[in-house]
Each structure stands twice: as structure tokens, then as C-alpha cells.
C-alpha atoms as a PDB file:
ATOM      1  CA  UNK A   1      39.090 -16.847 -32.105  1.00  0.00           C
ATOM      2  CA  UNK A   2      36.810 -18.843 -34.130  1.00  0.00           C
ATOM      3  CA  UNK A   3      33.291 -17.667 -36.170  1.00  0.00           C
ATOM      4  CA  UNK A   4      31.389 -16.730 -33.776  1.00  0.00           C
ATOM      5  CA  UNK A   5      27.984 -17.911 -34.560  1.00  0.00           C
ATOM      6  CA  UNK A   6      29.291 -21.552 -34.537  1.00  0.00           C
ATOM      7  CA  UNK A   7      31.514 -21.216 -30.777  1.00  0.00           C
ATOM      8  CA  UNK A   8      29.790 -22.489 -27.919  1.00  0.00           C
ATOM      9  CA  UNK A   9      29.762 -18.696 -26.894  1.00  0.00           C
ATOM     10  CA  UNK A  10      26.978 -17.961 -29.077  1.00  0.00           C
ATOM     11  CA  UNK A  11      24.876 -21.176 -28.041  1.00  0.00           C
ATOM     12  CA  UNK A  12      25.500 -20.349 -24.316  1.00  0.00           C
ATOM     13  CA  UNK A  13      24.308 -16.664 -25.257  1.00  0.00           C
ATOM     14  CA  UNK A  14      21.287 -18.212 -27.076  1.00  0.00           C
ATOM     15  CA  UNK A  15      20.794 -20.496 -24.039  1.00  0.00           C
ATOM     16  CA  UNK A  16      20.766 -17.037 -21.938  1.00  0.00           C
ATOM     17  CA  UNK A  17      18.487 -15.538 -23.979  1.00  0.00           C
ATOM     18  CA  UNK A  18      16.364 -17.877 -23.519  1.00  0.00           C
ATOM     19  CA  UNK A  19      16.637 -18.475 -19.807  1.00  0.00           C
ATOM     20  CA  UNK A  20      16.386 -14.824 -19.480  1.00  0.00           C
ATOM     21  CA  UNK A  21      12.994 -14.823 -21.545  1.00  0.00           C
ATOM     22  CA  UNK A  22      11.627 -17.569 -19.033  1.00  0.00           C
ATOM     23  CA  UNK A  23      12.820 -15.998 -16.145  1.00  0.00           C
ATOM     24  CA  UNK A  24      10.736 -12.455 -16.977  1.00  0.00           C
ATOM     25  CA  UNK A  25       7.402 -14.361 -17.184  1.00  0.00           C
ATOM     26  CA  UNK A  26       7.918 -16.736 -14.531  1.00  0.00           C
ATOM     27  CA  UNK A  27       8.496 -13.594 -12.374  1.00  0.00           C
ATOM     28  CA  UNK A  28       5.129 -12.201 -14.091  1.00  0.00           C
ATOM     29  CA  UNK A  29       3.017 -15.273 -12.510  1.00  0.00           C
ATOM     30  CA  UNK A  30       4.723 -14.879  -9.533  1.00  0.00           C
ATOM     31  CA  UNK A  31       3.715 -11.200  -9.048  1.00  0.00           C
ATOM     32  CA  UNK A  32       0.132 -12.033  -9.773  1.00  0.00           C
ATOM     33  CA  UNK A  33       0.691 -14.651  -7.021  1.00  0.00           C
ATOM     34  CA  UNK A  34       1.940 -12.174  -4.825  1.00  0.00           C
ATOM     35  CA  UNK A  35      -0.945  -9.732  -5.340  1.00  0.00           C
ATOM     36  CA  UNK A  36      -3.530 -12.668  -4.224  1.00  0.00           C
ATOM     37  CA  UNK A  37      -1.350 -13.559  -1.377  1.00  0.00           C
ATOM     38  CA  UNK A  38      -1.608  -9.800  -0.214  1.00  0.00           C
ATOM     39  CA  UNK A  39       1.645  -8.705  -0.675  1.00  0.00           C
ATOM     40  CA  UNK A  40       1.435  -5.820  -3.382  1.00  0.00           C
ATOM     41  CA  UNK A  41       5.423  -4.363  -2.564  1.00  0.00           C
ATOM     42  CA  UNK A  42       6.241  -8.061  -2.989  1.00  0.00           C
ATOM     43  CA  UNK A  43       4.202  -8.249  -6.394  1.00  0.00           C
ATOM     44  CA  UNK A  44       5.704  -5.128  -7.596  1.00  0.00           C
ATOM     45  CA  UNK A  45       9.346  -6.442  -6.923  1.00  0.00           C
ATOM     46  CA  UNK A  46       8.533  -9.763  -8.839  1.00  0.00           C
ATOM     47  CA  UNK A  47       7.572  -7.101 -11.735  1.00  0.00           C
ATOM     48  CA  UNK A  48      10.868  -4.775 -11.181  1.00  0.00           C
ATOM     49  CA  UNK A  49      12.886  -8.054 -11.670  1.00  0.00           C
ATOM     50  CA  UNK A  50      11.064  -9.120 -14.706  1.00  0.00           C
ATOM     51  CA  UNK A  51      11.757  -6.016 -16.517  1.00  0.00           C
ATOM     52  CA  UNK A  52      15.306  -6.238 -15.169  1.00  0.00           C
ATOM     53  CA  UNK A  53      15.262  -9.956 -16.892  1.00  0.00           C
ATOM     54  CA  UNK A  54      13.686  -8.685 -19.946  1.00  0.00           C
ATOM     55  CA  UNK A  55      16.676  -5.975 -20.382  1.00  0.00           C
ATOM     56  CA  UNK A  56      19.290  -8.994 -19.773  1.00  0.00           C
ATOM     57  CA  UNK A  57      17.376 -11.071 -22.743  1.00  0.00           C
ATOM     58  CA  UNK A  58      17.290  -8.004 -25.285  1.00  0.00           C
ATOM     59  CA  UNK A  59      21.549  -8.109 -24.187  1.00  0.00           C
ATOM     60  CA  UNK A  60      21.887 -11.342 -25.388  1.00  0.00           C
ATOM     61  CA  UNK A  61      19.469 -11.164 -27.994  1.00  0.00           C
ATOM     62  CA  UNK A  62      21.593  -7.983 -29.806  1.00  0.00           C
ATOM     63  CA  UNK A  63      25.102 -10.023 -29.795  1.00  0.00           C
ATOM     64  CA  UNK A  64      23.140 -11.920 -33.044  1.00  0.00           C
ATOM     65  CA  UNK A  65      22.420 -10.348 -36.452  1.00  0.00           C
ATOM     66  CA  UNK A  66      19.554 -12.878 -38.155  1.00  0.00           C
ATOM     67  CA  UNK A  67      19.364 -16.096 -38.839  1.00  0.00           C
ATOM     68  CA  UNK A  68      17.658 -19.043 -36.610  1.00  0.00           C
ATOM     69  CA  UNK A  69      19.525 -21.131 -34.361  1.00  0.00           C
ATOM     70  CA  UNK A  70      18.955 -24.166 -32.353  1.00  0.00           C
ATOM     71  CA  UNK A  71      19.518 -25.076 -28.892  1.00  0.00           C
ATOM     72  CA  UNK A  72      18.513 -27.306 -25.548  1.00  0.00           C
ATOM     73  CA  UNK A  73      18.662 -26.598 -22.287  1.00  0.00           C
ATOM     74  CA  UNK A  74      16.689 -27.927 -19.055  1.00  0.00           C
ATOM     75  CA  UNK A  75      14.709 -25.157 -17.580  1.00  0.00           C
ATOM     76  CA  UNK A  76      12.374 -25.020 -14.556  1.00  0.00           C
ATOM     77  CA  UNK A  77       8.642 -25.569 -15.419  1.00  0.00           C
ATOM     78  CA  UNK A  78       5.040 -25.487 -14.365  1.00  0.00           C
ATOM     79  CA  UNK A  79       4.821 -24.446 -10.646  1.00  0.00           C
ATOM     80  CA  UNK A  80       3.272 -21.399  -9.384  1.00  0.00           C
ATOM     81  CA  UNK A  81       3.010 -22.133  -5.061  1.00  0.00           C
ATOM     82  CA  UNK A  82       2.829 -19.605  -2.815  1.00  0.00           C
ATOM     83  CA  UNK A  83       4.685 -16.383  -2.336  1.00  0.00           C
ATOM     84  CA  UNK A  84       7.243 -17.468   0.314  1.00  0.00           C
ATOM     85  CA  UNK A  85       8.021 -20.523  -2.035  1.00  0.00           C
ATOM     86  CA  UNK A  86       7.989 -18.936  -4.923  1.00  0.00           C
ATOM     87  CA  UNK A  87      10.766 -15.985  -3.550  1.00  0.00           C
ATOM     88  CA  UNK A  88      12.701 -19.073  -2.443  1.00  0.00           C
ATOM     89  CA  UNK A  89      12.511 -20.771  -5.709  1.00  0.00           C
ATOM     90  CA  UNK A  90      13.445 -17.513  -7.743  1.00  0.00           C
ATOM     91  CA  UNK A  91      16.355 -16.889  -5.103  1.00  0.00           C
ATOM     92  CA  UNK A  92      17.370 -20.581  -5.914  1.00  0.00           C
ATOM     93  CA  UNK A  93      17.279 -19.857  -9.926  1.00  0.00           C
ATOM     94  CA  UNK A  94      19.252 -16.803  -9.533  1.00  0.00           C
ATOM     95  CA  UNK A  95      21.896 -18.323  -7.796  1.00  0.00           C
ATOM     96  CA  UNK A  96      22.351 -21.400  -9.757  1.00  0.00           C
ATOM     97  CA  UNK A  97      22.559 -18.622 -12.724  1.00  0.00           C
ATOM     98  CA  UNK A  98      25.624 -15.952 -11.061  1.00  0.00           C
ATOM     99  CA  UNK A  99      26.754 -19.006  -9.465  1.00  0.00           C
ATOM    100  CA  UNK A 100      27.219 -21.944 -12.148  1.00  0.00           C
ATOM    101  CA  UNK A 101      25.666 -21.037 -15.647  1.00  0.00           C
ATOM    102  CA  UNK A 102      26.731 -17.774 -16.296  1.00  0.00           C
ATOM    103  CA  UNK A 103      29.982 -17.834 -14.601  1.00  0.00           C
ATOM    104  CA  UNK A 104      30.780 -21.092 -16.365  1.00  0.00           C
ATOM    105  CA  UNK A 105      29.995 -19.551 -19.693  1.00  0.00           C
ATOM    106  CA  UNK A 106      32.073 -16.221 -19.037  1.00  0.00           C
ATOM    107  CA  UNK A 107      35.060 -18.533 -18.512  1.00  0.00           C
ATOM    108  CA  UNK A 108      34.109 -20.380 -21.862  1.00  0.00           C
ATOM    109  CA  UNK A 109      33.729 -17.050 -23.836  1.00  0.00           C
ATOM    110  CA  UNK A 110      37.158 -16.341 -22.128  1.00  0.00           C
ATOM    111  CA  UNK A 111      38.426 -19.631 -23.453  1.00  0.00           C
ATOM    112  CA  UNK A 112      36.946 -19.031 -26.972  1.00  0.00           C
ATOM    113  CA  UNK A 113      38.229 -15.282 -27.167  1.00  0.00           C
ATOM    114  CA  UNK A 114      34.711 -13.476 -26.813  1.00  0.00           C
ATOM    115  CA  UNK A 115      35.821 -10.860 -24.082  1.00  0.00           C
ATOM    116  CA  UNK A 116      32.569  -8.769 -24.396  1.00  0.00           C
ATOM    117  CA  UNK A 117      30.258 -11.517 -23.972  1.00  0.00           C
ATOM    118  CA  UNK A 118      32.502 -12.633 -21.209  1.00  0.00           C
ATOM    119  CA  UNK A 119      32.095  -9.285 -19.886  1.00  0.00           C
ATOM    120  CA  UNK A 120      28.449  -9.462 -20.146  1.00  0.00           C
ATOM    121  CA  UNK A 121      27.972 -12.504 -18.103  1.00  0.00           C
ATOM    122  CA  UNK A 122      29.964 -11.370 -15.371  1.00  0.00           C
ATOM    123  CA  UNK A 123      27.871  -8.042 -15.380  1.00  0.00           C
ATOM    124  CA  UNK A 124      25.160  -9.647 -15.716  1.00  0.00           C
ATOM    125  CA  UNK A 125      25.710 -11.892 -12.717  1.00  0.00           C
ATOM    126  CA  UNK A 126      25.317  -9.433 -10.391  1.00  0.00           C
ATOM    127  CA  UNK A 127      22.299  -8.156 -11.304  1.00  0.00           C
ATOM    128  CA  UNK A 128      21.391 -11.855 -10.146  1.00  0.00           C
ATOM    129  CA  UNK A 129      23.228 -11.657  -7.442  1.00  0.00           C
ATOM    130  CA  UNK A 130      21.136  -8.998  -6.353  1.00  0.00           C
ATOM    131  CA  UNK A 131      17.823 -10.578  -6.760  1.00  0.00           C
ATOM    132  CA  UNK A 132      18.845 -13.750  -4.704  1.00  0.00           C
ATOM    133  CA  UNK A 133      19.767 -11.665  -2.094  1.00  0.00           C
ATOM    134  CA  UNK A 134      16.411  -9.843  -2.121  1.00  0.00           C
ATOM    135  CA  UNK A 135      14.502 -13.054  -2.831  1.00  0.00           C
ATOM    136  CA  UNK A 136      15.551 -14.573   0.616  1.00  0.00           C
ATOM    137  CA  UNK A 137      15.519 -11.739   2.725  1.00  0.00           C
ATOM    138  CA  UNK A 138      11.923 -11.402   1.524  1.00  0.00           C
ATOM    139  CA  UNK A 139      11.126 -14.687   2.410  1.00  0.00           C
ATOM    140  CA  UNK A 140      12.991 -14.488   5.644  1.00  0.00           C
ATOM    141  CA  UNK A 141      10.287 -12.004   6.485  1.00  0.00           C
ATOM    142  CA  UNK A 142       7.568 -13.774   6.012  1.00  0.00           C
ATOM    143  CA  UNK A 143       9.042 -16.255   7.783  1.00  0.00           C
ATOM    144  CA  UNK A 144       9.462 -14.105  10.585  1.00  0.00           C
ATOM    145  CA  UNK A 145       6.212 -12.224  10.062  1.00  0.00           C
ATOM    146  CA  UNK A 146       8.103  -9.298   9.709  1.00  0.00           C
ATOM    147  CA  UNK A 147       6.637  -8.057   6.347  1.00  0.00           C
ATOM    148  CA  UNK A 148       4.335  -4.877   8.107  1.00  0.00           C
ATOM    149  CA  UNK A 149       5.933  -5.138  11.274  1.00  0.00           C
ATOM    150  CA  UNK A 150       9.382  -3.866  13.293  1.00  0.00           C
ATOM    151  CA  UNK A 151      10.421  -3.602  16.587  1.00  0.00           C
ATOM    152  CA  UNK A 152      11.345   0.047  16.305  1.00  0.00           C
ATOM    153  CA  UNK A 153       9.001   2.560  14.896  1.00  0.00           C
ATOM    154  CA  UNK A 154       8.990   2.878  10.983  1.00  0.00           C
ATOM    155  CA  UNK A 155       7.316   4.925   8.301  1.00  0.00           C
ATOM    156  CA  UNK A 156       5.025   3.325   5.887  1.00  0.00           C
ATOM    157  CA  UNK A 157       4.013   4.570   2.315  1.00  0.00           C
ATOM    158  CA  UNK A 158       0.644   3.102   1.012  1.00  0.00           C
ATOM    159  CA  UNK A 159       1.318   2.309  -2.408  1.00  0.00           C
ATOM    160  CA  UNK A 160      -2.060   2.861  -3.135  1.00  0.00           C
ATOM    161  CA  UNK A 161      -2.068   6.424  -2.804  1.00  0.00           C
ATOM    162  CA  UNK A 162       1.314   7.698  -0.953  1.00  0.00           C
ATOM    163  CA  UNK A 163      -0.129   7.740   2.464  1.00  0.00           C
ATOM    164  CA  UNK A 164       2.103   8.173   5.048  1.00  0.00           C
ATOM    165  CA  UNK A 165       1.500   6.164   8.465  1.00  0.00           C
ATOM    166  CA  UNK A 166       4.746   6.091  11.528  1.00  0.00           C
ATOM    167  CA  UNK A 167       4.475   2.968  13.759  1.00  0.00           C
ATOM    168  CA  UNK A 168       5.841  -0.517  14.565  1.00  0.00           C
ATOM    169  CA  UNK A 169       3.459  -1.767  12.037  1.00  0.00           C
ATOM    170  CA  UNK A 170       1.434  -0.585   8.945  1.00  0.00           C
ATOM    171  CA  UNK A 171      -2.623  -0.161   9.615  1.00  0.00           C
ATOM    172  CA  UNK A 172      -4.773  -2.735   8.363  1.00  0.00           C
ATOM    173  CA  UNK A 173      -5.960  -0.472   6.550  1.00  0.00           C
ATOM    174  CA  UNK A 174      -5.191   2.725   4.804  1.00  0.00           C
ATOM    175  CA  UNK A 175      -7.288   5.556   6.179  1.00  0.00           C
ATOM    176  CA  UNK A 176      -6.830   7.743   2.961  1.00  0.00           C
ATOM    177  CA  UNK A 177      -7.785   5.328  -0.001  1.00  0.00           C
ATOM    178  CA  UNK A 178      -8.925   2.630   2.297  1.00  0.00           C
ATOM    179  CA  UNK A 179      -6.526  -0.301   0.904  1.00  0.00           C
ATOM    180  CA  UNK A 180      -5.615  -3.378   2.907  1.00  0.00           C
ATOM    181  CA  UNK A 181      -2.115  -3.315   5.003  1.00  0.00           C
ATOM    182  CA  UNK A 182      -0.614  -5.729   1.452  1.00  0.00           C
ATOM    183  CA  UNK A 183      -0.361  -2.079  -0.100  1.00  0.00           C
ATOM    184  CA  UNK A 184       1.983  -0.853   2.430  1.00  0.00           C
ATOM    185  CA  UNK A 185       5.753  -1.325   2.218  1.00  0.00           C
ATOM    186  CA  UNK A 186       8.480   0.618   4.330  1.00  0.00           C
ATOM    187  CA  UNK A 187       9.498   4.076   3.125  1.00  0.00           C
ATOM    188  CA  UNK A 188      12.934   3.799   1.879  1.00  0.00           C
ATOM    189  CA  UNK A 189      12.403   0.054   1.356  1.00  0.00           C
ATOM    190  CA  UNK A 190      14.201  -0.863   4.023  1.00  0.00           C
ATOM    191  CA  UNK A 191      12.869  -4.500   3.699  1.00  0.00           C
END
């Protein structure tokens, strides 16, 4: 095992760090996105994965101690669409990251000796695994306009308030704080 801080290990970690970092606020602009859109539960999940993100970057961040370091990688840029797009273009990120970048640097960590941050990209991965999954079915629903509706009768939470509603769909409105149907999601979350 070689010094660390010059192995490709510690770029690909810095690389991840980075990524990581980008991936939290690109998730930010997509929740605000969301929220204008009218999805709120779909806003709110765009923010639960950015603080997920955010604890993935302070990961990598703690395997240094000091010093500045200098790296390049290609990362995606400028483009805030709308909400289906933008689920489908996070779900795309997150696989090409489980799929390709992080599993090729576990294997290089492997390679170089640096079982723990070998470790960490593999648990890391399916955290990201995770939110790809999500990020499609999500967009599968609106797709399907299935976002506040089911076949069978469901139970609703207004997360406005915590109103409760039963029924195939959510109300266009909630009758207790009076917030559009974007503030419901299924109880449960059973997307």
C-alpha cells in the first residue's frame, strides 16, 4: 500500500467529494422546481436526498486531514427542466454513480490496498441505488398521472397540516388548512 494522499484512491475520494457536493445542490434547485410544479412530497424528497448527499460528501471529506488538493472531473451542469425530467436526470446520475464511478473506484481502492474507502463506496452505492429507484418510479407516476390518484382507495396526509383524507384520489384541496392537492402524498408513502 502506497501514501495515501498521492494513490488514485484519494483523488477518486476527492472526485466524490466533490460530485457528492454537486449532487446536494443540484437536488436543492430541483426541489424548488418541484414546489412550482406542484408537487411538494416530490420537493421534499429532492431535499431528503440532498441531505443524504451532503452526509456522503462530509464521508469523503473526513478520509483527509489538511492540505489542498487538485483534481478534474466532468460533471453535469446548468439545467433545471421540469420535474419529470429532472427525476429522470437525477435517476440517470445516480446510476451512472453505483453503477460505473463508484464501483470502479472501490475496485481501484481494492487494487491500491484502501479497504475502508473501498468499503465506503460500495456502501455508499446503495444509498444511490436507492434514489434511482425512487427517481423513476416517481417519474413513472407522473407519467401515468398517478401522483394523487389509485385505483383502490388510499389514505392521504396533507403535509400542510396532517390532514387525513381516504379516497382514490387526494382533494384538490385540503379542507383543514386549505392547501392545493401538491401538499398531499400517500400515508405510508406508498409512492
Amino acid at each position: 500500500m502506497g501514501k495515501f494522499t498521492e494513490s488514485r484512491t484519494a483523488r477518486n475520494i476527492l472526485i466524490s467529494f466533490s460530485a457528492e457536493s454537486q449532487a446536494r445542490t443540484r437536488y436543492n434547485f430541483f426541489a424548488r422546481r418541484a414546489e412550482e410544479d406542484g408537487y411538494i412530497q416530490i420537493a421534499r424528497i429532492f431535499d431528503d436526498t440532498a441531505r443524504e448527499e451532503y452526509e456522503h460528501a462530509h464521508r469523503f471529506f473526513k478520509f483527509f486531514n489538511g492540505g489542498e488538493y487538485e483534481t478534474t472531473w466532468s460533471f453535469p451542469a446548468g439545467v433545471t427542466l421540469d420535474t419529470r425530467a429532472n427525476l429522470l436526470s437525477a435517476a440517470e446520475l445516480e446510476r451512472y454513480v453505483h453503477e460505473e464511478m463508484y464501483k470502479g473506484f472501490a475496485k481501484i481502492a481494492r487494487e491500491e490496498g484502501f479497504i475502508r474507502a473501498a468499503d465506503t463506496f460500495d456502501a455508499i452505492s446503495v444509498a444511490e441505488q436507492h434514489h434511482e429507484q425512487l427517481y423513476r418510479e416517481l417519474a413513472a407516476n407522473i407519467d401515468a398521472a398517478r401522483v394523487f390518484v389509485r385505483e383502490e382507495p388510499q389514505l392521504w396526509k396533507c403535509l400542510g397540516c396532517g390532514y387525513i383524507h381516504q379516497g382514490v384520489e387526494a382533494p384538490d384541496k385540503c379542507p383543514a388548512c386549505v392547501r392545493p392537492q401538491g401538499y398531499f402524498e400517500l400515508l405510508g408513502k406508498n409512492w
